[in-house]
C-alpha atoms as a PDB file:
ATOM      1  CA  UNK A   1     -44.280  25.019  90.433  1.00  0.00           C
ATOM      2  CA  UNK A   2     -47.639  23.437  90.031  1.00  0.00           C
ATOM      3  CA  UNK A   3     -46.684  20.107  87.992  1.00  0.00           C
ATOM      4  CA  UNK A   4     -50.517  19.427  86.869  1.00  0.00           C
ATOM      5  CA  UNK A   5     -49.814  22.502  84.520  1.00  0.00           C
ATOM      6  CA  UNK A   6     -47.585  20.025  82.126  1.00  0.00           C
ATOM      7  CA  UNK A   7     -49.893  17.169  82.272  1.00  0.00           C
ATOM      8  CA  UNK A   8     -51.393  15.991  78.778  1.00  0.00           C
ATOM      9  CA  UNK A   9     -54.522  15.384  77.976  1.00  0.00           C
ATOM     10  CA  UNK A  10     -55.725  11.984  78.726  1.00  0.00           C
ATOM     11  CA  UNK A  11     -58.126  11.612  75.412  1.00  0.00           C
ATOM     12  CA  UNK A  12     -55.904  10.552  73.285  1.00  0.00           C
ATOM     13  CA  UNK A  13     -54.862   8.003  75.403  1.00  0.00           C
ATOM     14  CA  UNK A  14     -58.253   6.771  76.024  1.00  0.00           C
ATOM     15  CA  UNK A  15     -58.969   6.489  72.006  1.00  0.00           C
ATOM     16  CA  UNK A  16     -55.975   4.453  71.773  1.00  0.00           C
ATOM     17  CA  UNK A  17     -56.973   2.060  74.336  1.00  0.00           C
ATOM     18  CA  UNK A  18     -60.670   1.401  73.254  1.00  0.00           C
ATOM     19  CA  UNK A  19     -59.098   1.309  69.749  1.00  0.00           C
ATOM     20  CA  UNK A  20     -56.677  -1.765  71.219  1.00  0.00           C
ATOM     21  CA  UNK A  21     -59.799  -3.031  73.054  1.00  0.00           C
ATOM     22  CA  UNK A  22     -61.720  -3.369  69.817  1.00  0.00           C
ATOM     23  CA  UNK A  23     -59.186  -4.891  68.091  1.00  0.00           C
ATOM     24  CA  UNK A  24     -58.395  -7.406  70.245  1.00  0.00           C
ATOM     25  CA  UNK A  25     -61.545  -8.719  70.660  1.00  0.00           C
ATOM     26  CA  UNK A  26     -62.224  -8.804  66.942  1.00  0.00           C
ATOM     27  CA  UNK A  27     -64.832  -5.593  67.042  1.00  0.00           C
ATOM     28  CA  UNK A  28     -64.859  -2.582  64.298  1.00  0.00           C
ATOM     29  CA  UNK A  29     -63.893   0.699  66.235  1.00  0.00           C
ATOM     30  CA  UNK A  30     -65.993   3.589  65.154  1.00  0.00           C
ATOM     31  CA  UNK A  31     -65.364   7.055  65.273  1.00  0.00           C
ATOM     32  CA  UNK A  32     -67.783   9.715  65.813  1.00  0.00           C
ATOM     33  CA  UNK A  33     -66.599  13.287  65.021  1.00  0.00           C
ATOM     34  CA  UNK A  34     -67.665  16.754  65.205  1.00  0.00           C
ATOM     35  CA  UNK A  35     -66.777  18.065  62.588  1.00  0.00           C
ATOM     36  CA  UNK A  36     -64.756  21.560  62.608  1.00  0.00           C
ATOM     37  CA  UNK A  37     -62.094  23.309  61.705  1.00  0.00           C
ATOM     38  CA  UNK A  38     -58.667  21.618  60.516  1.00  0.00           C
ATOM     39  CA  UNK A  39     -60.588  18.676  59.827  1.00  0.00           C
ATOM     40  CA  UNK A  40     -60.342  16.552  56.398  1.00  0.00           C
ATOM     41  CA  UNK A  41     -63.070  13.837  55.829  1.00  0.00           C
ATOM     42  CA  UNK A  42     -65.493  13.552  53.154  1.00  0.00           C
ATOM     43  CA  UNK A  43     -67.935  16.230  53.403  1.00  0.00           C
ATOM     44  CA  UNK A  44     -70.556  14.747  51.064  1.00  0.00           C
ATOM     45  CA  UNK A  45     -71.124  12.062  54.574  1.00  0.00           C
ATOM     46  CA  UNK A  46     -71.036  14.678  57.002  1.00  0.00           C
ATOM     47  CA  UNK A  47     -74.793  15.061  58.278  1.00  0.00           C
ATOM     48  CA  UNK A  48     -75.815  17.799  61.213  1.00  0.00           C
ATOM     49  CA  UNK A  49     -72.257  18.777  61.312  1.00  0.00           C
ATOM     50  CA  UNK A  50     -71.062  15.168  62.265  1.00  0.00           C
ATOM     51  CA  UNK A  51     -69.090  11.801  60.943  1.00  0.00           C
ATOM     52  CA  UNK A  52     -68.802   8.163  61.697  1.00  0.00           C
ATOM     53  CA  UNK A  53     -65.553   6.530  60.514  1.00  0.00           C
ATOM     54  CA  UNK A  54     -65.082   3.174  60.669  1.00  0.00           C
ATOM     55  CA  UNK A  55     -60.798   3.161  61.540  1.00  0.00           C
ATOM     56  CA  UNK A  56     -60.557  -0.818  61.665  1.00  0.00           C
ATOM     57  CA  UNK A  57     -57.670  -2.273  60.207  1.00  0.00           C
ATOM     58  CA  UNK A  58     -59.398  -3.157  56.906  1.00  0.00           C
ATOM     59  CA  UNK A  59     -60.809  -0.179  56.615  1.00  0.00           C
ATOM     60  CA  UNK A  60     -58.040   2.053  56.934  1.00  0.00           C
ATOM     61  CA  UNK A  61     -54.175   2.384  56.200  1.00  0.00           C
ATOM     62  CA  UNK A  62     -51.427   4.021  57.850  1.00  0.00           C
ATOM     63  CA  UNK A  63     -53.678   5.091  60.646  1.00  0.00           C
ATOM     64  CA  UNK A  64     -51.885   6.942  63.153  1.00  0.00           C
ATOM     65  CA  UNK A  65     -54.139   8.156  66.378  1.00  0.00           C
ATOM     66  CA  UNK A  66     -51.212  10.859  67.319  1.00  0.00           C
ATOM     67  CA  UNK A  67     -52.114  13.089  70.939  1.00  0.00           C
ATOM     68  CA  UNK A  68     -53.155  16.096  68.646  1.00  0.00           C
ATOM     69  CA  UNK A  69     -54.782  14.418  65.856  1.00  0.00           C
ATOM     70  CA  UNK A  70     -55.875  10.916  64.165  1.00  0.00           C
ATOM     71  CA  UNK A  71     -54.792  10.079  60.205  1.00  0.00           C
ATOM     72  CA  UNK A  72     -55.187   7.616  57.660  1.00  0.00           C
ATOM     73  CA  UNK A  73     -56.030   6.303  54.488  1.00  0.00           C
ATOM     74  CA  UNK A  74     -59.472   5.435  53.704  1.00  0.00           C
ATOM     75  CA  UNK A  75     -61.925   4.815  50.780  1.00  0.00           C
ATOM     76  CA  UNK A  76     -65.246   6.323  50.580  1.00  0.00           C
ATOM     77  CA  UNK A  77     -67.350   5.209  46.892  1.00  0.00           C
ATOM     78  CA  UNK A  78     -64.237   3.707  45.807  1.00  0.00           C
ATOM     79  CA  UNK A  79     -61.682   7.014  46.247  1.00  0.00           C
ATOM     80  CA  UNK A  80     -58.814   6.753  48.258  1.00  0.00           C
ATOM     81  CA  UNK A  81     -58.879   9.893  50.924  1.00  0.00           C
ATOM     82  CA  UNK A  82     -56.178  11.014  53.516  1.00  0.00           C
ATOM     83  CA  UNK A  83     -58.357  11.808  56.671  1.00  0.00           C
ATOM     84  CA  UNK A  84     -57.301  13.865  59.391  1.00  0.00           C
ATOM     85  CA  UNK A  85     -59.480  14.641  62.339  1.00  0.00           C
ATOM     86  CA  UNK A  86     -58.726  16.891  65.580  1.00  0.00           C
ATOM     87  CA  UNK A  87     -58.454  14.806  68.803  1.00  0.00           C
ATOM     88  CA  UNK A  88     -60.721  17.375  70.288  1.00  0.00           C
ATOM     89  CA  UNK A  89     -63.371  17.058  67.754  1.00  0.00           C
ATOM     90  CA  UNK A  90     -64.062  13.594  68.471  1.00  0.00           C
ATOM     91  CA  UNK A  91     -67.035  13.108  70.592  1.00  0.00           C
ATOM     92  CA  UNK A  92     -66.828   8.966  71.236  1.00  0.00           C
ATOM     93  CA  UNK A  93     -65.398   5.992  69.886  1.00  0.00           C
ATOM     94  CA  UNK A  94     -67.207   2.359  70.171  1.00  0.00           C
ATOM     95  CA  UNK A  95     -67.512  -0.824  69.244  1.00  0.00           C
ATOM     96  CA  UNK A  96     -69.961  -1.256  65.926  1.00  0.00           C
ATOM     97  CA  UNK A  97     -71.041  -4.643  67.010  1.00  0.00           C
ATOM     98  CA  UNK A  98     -72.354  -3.780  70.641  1.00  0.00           C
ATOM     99  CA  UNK A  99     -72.065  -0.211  70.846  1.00  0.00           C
ATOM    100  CA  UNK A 100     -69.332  -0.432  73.940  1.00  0.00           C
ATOM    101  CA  UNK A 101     -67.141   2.999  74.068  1.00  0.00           C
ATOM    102  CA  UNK A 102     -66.896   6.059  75.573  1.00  0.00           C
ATOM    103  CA  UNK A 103     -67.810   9.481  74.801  1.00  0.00           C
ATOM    104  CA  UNK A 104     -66.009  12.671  75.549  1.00  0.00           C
ATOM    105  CA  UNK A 105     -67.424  16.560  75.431  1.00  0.00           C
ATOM    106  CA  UNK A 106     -66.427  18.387  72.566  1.00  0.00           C
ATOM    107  CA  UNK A 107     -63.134  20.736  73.146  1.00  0.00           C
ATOM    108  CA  UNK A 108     -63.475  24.182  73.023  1.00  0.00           C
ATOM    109  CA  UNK A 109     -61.654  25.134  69.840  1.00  0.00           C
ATOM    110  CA  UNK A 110     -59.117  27.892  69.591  1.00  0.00           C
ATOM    111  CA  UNK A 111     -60.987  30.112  66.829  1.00  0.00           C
ATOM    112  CA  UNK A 112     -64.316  31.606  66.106  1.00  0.00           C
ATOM    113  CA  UNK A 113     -65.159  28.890  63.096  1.00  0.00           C
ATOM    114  CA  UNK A 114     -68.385  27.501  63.745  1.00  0.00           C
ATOM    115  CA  UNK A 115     -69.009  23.564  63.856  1.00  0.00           C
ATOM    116  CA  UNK A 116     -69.495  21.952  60.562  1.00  0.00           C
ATOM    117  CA  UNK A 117     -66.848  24.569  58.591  1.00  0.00           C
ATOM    118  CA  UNK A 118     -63.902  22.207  57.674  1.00  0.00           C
ATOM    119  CA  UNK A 119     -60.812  23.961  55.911  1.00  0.00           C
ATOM    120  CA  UNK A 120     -61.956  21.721  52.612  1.00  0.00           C
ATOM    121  CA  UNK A 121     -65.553  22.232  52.330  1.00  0.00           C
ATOM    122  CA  UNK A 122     -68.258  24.466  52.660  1.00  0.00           C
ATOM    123  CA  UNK A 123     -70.536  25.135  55.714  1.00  0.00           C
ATOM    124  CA  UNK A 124     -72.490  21.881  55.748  1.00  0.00           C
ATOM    125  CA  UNK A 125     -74.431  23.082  59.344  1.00  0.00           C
ATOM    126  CA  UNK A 126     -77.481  25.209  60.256  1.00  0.00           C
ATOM    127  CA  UNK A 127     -75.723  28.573  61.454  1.00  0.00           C
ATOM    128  CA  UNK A 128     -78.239  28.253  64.056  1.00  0.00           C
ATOM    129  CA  UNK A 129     -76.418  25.178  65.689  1.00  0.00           C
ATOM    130  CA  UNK A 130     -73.172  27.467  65.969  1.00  0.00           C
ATOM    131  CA  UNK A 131     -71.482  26.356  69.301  1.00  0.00           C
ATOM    132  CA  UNK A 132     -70.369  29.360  71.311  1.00  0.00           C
ATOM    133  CA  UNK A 133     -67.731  29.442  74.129  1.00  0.00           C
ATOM    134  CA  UNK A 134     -70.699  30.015  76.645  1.00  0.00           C
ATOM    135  CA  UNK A 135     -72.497  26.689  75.048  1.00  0.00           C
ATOM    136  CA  UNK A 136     -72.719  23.582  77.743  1.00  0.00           C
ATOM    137  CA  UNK A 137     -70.700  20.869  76.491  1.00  0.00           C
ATOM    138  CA  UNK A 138     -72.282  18.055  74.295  1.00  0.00           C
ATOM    139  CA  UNK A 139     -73.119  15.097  75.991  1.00  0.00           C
ATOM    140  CA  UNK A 140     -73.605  11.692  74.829  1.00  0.00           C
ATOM    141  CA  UNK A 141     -76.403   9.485  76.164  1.00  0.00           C
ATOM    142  CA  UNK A 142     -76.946   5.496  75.284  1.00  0.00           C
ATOM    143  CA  UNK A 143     -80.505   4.657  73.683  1.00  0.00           C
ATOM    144  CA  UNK A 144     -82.436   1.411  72.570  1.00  0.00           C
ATOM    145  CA  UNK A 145     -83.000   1.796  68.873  1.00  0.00           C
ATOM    146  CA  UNK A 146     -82.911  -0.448  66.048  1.00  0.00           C
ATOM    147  CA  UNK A 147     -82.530   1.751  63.477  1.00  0.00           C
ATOM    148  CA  UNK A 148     -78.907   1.891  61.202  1.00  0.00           C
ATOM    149  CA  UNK A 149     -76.879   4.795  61.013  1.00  0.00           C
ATOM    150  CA  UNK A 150     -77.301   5.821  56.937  1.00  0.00           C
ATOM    151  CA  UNK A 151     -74.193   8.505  57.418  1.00  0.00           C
ATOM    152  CA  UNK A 152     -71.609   5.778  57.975  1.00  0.00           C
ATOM    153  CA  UNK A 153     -69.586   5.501  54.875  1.00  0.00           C
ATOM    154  CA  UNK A 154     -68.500   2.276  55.630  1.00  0.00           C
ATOM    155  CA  UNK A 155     -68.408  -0.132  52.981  1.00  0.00           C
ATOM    156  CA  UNK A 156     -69.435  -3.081  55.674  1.00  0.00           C
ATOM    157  CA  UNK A 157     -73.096  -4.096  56.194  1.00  0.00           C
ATOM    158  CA  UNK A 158     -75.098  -3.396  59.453  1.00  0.00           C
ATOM    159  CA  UNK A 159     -75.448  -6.135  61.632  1.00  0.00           C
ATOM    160  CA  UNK A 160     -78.717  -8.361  60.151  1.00  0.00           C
ATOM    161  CA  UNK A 161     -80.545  -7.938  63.187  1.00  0.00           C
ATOM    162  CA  UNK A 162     -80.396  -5.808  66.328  1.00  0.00           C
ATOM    163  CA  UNK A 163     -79.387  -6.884  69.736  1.00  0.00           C
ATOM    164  CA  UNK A 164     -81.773  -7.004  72.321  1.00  0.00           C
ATOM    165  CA  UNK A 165     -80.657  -4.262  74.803  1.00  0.00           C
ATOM    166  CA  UNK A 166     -78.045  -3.206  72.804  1.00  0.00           C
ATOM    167  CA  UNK A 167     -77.254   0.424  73.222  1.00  0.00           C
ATOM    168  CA  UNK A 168     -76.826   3.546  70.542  1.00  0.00           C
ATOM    169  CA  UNK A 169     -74.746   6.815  70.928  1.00  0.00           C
ATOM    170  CA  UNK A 170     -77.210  10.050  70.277  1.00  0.00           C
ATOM    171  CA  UNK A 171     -76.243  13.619  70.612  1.00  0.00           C
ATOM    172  CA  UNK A 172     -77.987  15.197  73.099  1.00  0.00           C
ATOM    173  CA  UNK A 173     -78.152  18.870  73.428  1.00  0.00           C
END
């Protein structure tokens, strides 16, 4: 019996740890999703079929990043929303401050739904941008830029001035 068969997937593990990481060095872990079927966030700050939660402590309650899925409690414009997101829809977590992280390739899902159809909101996606089990996976690259990130419904400013060198997650396809 092959035992790599029963082995887990190491993801979840991974979001945990940079979650810890954060933390503990007093950084706000973001979360950048894909968002797809099974997911609940708010769709109204879902842009090109994607979301950025902030999941620090102040931001969030009863946040539990399980090995099939990540919940809480958050507030977006001043409503209280349970949020539930797919470990395989999300594509990186990082630091806010510095951009630090890691990014992972989107999962191949277990349905036909195409990316950006949620199971509480309409198609927010070009149909165009439909990922297909033959599609490469996405891949994450680090950029200068010193532009802000207007999807993030965080209720936190952006830092007042951009690091030099400081790095940015974009999707690149």
């Amino acid at each position: 019996m092959d035992s790599t068969q029963n082995i887990t997937s190491t993801k979840p593990y991974l979001i945990r740890a940079l979650y810890e990481w954060c933390t503990d060095n007093g950084l706000t872990p973001y979360l950048a999703v894909q968002v797809g079927a099974g997911a609940r966030v708010p769709m109204e700050f879902v842009k090109n079929g994607e979301i950025v939660l902030n999941i620090s402590f102040d931001a969030t309650s009863a946040l539990n990043i399980g090995n099939e899925d990540i919940r809480f409690r958050a507030r977006f414009g001043g409503v209280a929303r349970d949020i539930l997101v797919p470990i395989g829809q999300v594509t990186a977590i990082y630091a806010r401050e510095n951009s630090q992280g890691m990014a992972f390739p989107l999962e191949a899902g277990h349905d036909d739904t195409p990316i950006g159809q949620a199971d509480n909101a309409p198609v927010v996606v070009d149909q165009s941008e439909q990922a297909t089990p033959a599609s490469p996976p996405t891949r994450l690259r680090p950029v200068k830029s010193t532009e802000t990130d207007q999807s993030d419904p965080s209720p936190e400013p952006p830092p007042t001035a951009p690091r030099p060198g400081g790095a940015h997650l974009i999707r690149v396809k």
